[in-house]
Each structure stands twice: as structure tokens, then as C-alpha cells.
Protein backbone atom coordinates (compact mmCIF):
# COMPACT_ATOMS: atom_id res chain seq x y z
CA UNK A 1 6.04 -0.44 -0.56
CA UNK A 2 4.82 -3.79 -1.75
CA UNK A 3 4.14 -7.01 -0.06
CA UNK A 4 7.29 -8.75 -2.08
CA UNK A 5 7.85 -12.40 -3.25
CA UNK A 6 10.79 -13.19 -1.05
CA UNK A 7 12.70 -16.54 0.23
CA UNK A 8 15.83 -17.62 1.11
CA UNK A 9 17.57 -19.90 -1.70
CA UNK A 10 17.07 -20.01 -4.98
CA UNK A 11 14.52 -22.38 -6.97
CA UNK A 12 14.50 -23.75 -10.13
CA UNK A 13 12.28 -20.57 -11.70
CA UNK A 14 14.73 -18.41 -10.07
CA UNK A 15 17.82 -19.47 -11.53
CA UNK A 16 15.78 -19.45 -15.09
CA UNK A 17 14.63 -15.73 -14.18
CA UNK A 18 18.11 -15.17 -13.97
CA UNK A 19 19.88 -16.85 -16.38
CA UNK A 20 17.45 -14.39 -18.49
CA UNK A 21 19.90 -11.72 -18.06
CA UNK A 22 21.01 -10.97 -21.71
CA UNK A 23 24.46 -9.32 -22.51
CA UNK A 24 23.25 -5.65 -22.85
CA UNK A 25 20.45 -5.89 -20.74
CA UNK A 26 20.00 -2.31 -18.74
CA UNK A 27 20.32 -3.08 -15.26
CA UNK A 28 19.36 -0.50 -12.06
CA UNK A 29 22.18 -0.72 -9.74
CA UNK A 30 21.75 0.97 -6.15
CA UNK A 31 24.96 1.19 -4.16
CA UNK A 32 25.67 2.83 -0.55
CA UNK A 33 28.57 5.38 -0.48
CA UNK A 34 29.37 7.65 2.76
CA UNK A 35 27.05 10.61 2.01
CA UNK A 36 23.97 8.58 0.94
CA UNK A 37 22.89 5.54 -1.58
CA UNK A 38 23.72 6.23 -5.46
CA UNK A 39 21.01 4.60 -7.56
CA UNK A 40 22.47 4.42 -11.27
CA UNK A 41 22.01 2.11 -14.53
CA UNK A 42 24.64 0.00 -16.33
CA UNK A 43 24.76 -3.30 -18.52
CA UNK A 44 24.75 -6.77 -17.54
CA UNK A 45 28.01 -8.32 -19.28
CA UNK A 46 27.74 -12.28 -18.27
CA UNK A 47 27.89 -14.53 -14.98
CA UNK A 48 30.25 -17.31 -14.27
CA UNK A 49 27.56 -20.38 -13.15
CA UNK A 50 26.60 -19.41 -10.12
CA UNK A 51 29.96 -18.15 -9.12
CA UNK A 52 29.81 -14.44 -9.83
CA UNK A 53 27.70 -12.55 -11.93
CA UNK A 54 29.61 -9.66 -14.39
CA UNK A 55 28.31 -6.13 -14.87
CA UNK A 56 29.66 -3.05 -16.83
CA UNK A 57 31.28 -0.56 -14.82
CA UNK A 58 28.77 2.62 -14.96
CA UNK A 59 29.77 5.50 -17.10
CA UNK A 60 30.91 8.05 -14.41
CA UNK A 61 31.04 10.91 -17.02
CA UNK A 62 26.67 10.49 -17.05
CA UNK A 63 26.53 9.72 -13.10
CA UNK A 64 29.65 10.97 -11.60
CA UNK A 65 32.42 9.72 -9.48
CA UNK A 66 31.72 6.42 -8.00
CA UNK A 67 34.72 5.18 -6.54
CA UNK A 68 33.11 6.00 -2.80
CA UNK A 69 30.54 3.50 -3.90
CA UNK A 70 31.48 1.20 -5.97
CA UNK A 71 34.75 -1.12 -4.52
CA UNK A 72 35.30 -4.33 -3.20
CA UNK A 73 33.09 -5.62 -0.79
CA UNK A 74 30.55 -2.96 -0.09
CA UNK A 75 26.93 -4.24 -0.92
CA UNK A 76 25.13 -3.55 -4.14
CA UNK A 77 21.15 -4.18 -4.91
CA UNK A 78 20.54 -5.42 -8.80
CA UNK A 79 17.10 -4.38 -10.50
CA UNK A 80 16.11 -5.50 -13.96
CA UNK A 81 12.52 -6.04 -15.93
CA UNK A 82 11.82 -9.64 -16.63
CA UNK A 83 10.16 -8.99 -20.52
CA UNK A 84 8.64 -12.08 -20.63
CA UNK A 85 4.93 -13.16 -20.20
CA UNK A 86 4.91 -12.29 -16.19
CA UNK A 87 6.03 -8.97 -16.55
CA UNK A 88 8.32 -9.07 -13.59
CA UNK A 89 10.29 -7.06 -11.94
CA UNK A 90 13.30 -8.97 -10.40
CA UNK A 91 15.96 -7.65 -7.48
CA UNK A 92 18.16 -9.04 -5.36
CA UNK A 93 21.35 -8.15 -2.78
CA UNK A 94 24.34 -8.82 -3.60
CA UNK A 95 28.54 -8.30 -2.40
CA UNK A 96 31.00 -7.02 -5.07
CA UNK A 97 33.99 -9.14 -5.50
CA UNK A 98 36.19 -6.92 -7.51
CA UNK A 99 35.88 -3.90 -9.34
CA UNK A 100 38.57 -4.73 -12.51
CA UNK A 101 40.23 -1.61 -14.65
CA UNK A 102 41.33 -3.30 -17.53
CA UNK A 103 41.22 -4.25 -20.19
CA UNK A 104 37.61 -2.77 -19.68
CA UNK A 105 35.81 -1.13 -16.50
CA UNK A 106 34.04 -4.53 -15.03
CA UNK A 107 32.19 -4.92 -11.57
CA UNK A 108 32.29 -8.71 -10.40
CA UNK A 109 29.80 -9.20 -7.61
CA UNK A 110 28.64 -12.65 -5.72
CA UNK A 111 25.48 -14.47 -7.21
CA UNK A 112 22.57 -13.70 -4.98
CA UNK A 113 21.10 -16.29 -2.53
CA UNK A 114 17.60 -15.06 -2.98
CA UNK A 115 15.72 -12.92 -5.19
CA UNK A 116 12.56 -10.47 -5.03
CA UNK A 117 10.03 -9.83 -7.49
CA UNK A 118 7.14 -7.97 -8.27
CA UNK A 119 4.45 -8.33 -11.27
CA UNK A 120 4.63 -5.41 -13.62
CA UNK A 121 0.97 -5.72 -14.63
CA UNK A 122 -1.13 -6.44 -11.97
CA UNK A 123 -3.36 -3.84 -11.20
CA UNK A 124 -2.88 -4.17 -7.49
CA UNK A 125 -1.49 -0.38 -5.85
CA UNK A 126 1.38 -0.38 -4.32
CA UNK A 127 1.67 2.14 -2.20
CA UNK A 128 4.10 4.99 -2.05
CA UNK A 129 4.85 9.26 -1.27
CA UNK A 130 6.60 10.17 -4.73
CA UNK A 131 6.81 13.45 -5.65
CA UNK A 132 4.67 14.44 -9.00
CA UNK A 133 4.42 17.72 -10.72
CA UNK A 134 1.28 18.30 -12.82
CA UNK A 135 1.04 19.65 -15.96
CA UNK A 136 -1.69 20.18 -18.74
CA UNK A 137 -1.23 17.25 -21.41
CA UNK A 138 -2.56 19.74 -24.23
CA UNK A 139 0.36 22.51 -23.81
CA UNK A 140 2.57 21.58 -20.70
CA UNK A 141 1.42 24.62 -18.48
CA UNK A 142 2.66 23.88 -15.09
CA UNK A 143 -0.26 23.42 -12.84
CA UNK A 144 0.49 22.17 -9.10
CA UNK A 145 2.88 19.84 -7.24
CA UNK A 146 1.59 16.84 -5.41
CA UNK A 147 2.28 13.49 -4.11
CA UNK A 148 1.75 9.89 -5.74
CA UNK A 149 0.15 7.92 -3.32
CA UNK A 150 -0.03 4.65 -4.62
CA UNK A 151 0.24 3.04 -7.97
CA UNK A 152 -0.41 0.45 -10.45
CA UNK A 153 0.30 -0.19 -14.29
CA UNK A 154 -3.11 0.91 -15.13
CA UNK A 155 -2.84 4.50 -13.12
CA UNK A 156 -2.17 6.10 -9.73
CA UNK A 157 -3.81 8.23 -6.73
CA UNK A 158 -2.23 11.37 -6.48
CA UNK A 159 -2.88 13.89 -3.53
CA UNK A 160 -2.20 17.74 -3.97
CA UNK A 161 -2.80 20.25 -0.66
CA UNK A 162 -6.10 22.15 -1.23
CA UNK A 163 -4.20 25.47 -0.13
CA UNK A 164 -2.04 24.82 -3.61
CA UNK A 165 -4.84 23.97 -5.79
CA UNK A 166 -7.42 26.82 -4.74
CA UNK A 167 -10.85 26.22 -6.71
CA UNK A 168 -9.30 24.97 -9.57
CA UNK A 169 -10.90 21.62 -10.59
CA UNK A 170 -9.04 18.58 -12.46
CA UNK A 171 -11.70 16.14 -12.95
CA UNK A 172 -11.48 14.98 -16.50
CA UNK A 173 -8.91 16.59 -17.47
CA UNK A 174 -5.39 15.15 -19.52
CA UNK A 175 -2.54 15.92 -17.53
CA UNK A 176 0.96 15.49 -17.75
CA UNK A 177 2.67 13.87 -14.98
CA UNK A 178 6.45 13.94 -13.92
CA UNK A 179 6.71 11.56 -11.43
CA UNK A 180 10.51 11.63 -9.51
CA UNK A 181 11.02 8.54 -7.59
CA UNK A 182 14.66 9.75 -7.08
CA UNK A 183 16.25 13.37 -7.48
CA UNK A 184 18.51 12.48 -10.82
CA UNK A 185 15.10 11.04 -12.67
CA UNK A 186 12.10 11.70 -13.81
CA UNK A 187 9.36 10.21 -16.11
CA UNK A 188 6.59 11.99 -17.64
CA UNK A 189 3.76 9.86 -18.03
CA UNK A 190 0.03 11.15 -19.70
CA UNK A 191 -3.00 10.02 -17.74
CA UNK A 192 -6.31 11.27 -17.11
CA UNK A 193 -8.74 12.43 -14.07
CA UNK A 194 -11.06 10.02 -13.28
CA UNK A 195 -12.44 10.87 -10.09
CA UNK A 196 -12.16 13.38 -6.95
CA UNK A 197 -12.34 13.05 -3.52
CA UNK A 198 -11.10 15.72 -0.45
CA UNK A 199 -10.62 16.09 2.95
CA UNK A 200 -9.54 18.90 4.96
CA UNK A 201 -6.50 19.36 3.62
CA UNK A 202 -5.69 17.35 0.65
CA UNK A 203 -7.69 16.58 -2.84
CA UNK A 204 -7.48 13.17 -4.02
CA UNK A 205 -7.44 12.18 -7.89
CA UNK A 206 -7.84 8.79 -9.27
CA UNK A 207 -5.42 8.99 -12.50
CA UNK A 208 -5.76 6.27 -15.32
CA UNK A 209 -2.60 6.09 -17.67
CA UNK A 210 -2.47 7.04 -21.13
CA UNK A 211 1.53 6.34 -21.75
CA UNK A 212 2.02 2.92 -22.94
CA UNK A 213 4.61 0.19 -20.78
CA UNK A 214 7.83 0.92 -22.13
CA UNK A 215 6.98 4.21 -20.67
CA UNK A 216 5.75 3.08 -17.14
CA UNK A 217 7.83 -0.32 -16.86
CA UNK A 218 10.80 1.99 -15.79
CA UNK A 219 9.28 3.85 -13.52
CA UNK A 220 7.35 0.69 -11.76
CA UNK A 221 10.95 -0.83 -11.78
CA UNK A 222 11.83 1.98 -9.38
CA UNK A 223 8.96 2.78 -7.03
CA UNK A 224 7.80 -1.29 -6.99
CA UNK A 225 10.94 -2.85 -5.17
CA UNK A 226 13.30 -1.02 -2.24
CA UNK A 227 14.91 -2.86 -0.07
């Protein structure tokens, strides 16, 4: 994962970055229940100063029951895009206060003391193992399952076990990638071959994007930042 922008106590630009946070704004939530971490999306509502910040309680009929996950005091990790000139990604940890019923499903949680974040369009790679499946961009015929290796706004390395791909060659060629940086989502992104390299066991392709950013903002969102 990436080197991260991370201190303790929040500056001036922090508290800007966010005070950002627009009612509506989609916000990735990531909470821990017994059987494993539940990553999900909801809205930001409003904060309180620097009291408490508010967020809309997810919709359980798209991501299931959360009530092992989602309750007083238990941690929660907050992940939004910053669409301003720095193209940010912004995270931080935080403690839920209360989880309220009525008059409308609200999740109070404590105002972080730091913050993370991670430029959306620098083309620096951030490494990664993210699983991809590859498909032709002209028609969608399933070709091979690989691995994203690292990744940037501008493209990605992806490796795919020589046994799987035979003799067929990629170089060149417009794929269609669905990248699945967790089981529940995927995003299919169009990029194309630019290069090849191998070893023993693997081939390596250099992929340059196609898809524009409200396409791969998302998915950099996801892979970018974990805590």
C-alpha cells in the first residue's frame, strides 16, 4: 500500500479538507463486525464543530444486516474523494457515538484526531495484489484472470501465470478490466497493452487507462488507503 500523509492532530488544511464534506456526499465506510470487516457506502449528513461528525445510516436492504457492525463504540474508518484541485483521497479512524433510530437511521461518530490522504492523480504506483479478470474491450470475451500489481491514475501492471495464458499474446491489445478490490465490487475499467515482460512463471503487462476519472477515482479510493 502507499507511503500515506499521516500525523497526529489536525492542521488548519485539515479541518478545511474536512469541513468539505457536503450533505450528500458518498462516503466509504469500513466497519469491523465478528466474522470479518464490512466495507459499505452511505451519505455524509452534517458534523457538529468538531464535536461529532453525522452520517446516514447505510441502507441494509443493498448491504445487509449491519447491526453486528455498526453500534456504539466499535471503530469505524471514513473514506471520501476530495474533488477539488488536489484530487485527494481523504480517510481517517474514527469511534461511533450512537447509532439513532428515529426520526431517521443516523450514525454519530467522534471527529477524527488525524487524517490520511493520498493524491488521486499522481502518477506514482502504489502497489497492491488485486484480483483482475481480463476481457477483450471489442466484444467482452473472457480471456484470463490475473493480479494487479500496482497502480496509478494513468494505468496499472498486471501479472497473469504463464500456465493460464499459454502462447496467447496481449501486447497492444484493448482489454477490458474488472478489477475487485473487495468481493461485493467491482469496476471495469478499458486500458490498453503497452508492454510485456516474463519470468518463469508470470507475464507482466504494462496497462495504460482508457476509462476516464469518474471511472477510476472510485476504485483508487479503495485500493489507495487501508488502514
Amino acid at each position: 500500500m502507499a507511503i500515506l500523509n499521516e500525523k497526529v492532530g489536525l492542521s488548519n488544511s485539515d479541518l478545511r479538507k474536512l469541513r468539505s464534506m457536503r450533505p450528500g456526499m458518498v462516503l466509504d465506510v469500513q466497519v469491523k463486525s465478528p466474522n470479518a470487516a464490512k466495507r459499505v457506502r452511505t451519505e455524509f449528513v452534517g458534523m457538529d464543530g468538531t464535536r461529532c461528525i453525522i452520517l446516514r445510516y447505510p441502507d441494509e436492504a443493498k448491504w445487509g444486516n449491519l447491526k453486528d457492525a455498526i453500534y456504539t463504540d466499535n471503530s469505524i474508518i471514513v473514506r471520501f474523494i476530495l474533488e477539488d484541485e488536489t484530487g485527494e483521497v481523504i480517510a481517517f479512524k474514527s469511534r461511533i457515538l450512537l447509532v439513532a433510530t428515529k426520526p431517521t437511521p443516523l450514525v454519530f461518530i467522534s471527529f477524527p484526531m488525524a487524517i490520511q490522504n493520498q493524491g488521486l492523480r499522481s502518477d506514482k504506483r502504489t502497489s497492491t495484489r488485486t484480483p483482475v479478470e481480463l476481457a477483450t474491450a471489442e466484444t467482452g470475451a473472457p480471456l484470463f484472470d490475473g493480479v494487479v500489481l500496482d497502480i496509478s491514475a494513468s494505468g496499472c501492471r498486471i501479472g497473469i501465470k504463464r500456465a493460464v495464458q499459454g502462447d496467447n499474446k496481449l501486447t497492444g491489445k484493448n482489454l477490458l478490466l474488472s478489477i475487485r478490490p473487495q468481493k461485493d465490487s467491482v469496476y471495469r475499467l478499458k486500458g490498453q497493452v503497452m508492454n510485456h515482460k516474463a519470468d518463469e512463471l508470470y507475464s507482466y503487462y504494462g496497462v495504460k487507462f482508457e476509462s476516464g476519472e469518474e471511472q477510476i477515482n472510485p476504485l483508487l479510493s479503495e485500493i489507495l488507503i487501508d488502514f
